[in-house]
C-alpha atoms as a PDB file:
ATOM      1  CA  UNK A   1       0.000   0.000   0.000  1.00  0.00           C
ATOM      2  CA  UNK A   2       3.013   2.273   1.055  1.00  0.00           C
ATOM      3  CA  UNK A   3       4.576   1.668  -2.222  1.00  0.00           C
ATOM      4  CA  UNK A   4       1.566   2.721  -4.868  1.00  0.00           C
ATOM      5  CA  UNK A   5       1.326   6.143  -2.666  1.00  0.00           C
ATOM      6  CA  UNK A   6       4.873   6.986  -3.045  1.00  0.00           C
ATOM      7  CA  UNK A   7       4.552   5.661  -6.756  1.00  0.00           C
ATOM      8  CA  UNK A   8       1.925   7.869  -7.350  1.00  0.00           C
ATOM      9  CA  UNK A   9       3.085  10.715  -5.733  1.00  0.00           C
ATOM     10  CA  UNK A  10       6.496   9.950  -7.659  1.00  0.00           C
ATOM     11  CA  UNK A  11       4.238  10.033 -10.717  1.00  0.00           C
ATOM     12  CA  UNK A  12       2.105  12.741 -10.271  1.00  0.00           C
ATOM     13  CA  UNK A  13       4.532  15.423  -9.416  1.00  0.00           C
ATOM     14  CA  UNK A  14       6.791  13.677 -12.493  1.00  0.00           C
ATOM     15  CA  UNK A  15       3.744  14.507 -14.985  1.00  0.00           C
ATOM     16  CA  UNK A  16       2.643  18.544 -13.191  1.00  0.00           C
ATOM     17  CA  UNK A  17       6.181  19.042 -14.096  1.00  0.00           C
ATOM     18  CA  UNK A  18       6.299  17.967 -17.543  1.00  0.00           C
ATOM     19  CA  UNK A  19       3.030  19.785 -17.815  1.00  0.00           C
ATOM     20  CA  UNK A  20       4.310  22.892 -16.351  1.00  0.00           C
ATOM     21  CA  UNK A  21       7.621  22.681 -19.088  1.00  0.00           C
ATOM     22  CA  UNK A  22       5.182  22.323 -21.993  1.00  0.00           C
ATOM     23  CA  UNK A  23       3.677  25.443 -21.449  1.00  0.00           C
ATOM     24  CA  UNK A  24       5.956  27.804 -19.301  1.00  0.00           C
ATOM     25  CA  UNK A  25       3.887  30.994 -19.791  1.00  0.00           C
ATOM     26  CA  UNK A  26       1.046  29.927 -18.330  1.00  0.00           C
ATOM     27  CA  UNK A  27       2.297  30.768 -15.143  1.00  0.00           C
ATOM     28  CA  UNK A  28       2.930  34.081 -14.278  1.00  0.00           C
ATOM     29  CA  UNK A  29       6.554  34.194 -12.871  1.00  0.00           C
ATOM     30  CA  UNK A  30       7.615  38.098 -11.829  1.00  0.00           C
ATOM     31  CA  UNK A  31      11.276  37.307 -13.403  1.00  0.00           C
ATOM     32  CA  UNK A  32      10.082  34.914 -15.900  1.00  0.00           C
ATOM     33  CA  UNK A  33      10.809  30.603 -16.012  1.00  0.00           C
ATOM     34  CA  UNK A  34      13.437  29.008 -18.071  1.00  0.00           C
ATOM     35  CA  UNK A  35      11.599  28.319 -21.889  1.00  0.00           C
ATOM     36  CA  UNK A  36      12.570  26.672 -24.958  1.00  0.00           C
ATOM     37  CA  UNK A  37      13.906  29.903 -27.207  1.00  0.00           C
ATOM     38  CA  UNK A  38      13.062  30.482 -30.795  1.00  0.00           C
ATOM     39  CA  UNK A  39      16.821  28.835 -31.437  1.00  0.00           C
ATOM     40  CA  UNK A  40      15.795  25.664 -29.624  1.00  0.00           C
ATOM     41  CA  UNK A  41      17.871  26.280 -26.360  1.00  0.00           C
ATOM     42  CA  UNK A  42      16.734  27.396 -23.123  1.00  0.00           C
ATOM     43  CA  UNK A  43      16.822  30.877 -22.140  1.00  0.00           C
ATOM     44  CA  UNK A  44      18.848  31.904 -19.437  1.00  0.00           C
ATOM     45  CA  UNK A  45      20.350  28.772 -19.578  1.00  0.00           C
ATOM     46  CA  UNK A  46      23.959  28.554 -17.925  1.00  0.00           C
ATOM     47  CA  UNK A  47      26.324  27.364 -20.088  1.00  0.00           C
ATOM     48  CA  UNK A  48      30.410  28.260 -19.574  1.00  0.00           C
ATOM     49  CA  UNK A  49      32.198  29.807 -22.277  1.00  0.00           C
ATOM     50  CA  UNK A  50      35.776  28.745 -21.877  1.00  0.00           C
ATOM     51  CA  UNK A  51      37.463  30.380 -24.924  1.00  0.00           C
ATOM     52  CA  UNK A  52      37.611  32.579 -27.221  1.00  0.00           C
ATOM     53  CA  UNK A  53      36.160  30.194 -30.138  1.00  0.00           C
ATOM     54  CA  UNK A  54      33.079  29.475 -27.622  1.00  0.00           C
ATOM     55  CA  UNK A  55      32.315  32.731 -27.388  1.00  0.00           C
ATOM     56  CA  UNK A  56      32.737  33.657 -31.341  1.00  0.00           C
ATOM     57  CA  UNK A  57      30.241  30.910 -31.330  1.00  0.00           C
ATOM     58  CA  UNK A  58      28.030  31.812 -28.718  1.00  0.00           C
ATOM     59  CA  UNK A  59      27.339  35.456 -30.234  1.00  0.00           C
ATOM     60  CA  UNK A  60      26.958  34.111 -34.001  1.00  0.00           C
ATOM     61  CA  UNK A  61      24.109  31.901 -32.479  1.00  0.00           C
ATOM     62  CA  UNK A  62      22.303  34.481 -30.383  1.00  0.00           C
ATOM     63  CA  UNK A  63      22.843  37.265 -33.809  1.00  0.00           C
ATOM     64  CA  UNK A  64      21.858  34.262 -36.185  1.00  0.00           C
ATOM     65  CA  UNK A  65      19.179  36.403 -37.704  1.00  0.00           C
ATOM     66  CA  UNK A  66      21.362  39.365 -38.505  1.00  0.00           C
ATOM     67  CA  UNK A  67      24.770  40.128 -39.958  1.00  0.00           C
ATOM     68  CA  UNK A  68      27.519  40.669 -37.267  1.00  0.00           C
ATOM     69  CA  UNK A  69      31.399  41.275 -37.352  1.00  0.00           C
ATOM     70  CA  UNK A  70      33.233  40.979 -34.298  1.00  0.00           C
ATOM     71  CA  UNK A  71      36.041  43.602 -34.682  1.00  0.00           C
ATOM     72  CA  UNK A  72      37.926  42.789 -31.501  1.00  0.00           C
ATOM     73  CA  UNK A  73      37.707  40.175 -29.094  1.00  0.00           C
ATOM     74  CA  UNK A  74      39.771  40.732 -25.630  1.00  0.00           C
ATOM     75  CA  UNK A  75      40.076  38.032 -22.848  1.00  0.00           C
ATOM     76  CA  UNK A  76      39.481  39.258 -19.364  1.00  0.00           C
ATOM     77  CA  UNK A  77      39.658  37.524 -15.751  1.00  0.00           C
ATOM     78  CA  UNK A  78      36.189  36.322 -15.618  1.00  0.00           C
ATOM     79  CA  UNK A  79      34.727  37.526 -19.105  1.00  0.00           C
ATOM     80  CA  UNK A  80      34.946  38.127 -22.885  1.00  0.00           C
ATOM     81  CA  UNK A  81      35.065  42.051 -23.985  1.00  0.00           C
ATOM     82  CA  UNK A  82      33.780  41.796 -27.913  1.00  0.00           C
ATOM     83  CA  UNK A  83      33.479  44.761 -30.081  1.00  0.00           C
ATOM     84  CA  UNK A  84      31.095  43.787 -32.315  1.00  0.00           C
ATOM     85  CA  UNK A  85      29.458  45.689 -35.634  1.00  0.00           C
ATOM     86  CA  UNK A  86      26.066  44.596 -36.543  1.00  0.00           C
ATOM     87  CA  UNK A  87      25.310  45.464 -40.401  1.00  0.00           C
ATOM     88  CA  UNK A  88      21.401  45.734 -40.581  1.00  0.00           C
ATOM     89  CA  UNK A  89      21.371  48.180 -37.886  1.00  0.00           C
ATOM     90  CA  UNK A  90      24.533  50.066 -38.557  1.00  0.00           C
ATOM     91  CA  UNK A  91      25.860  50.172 -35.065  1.00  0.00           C
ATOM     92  CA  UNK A  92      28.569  49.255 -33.047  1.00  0.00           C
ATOM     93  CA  UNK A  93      28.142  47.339 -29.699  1.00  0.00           C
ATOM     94  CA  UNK A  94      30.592  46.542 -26.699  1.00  0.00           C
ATOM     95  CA  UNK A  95      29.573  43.176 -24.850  1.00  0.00           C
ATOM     96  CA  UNK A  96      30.510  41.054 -22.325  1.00  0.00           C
ATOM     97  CA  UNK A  97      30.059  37.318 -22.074  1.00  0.00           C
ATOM     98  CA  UNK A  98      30.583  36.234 -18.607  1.00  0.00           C
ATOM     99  CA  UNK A  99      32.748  33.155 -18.647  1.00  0.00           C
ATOM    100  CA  UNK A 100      31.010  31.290 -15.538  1.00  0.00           C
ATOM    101  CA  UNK A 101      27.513  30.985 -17.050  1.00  0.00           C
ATOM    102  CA  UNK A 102      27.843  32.487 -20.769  1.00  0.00           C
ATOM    103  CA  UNK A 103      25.297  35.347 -19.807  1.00  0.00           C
ATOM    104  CA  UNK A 104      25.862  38.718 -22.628  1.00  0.00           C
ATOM    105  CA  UNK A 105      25.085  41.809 -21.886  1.00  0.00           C
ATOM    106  CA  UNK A 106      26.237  45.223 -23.904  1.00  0.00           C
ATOM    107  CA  UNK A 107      28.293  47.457 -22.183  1.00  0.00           C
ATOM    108  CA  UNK A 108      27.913  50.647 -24.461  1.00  0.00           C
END
């Protein structure tokens, strides 16, 4: 008897959570919940960048809709400086990738 309660408590809380992932909008989270991204990762996923070819990579996947040219790349203690020029909008951009968890953010 023990064992089909914790089996379907196992089970129950096993399927609320694969509801929950199929649809992570539904809920109304003040920060937002980790989703499946139009690129088919997860945002805000963590994911360490440890050189300078990861992090090439990293912005050509997150600019994969536009035209980018990363005019200088410079390695820092705990992130990537890249100077980047994005054609279709005609600017120029200063971000940093943090190395621990691959999180960009511009700088300029």
């Amino acid at each position: 008897m023990v064992k089909k309660i914790v089996l379907s408590i196992i089970l129950s809380s096993f399927l609320f959570h694969l509801a929950f992932a199929a649809d992570c909008k539904k809920f109304n989270r003040p920060f937002g919940y980790y989703c499946k991204g139009p690129r088919g990762g997860w945002y805000g996923e963590r994911r360490q960048v440890k050189t300078e070819e990861e992090a090439k990579s990293l912005i050509k996947e997150f600019f994969s809709n536009k035209e980018v040219i990363i005019n200088k790349l410079t390695d820092k203690k705990l992130f990537y400086e890249v100077e980047i020029y994005i054609k279709d909008e005609d600017s120029n951009n200063i971000l940093i990738i943090d190395k621990r968890n691959g999180r960009m953010r511009t700088i300029d």
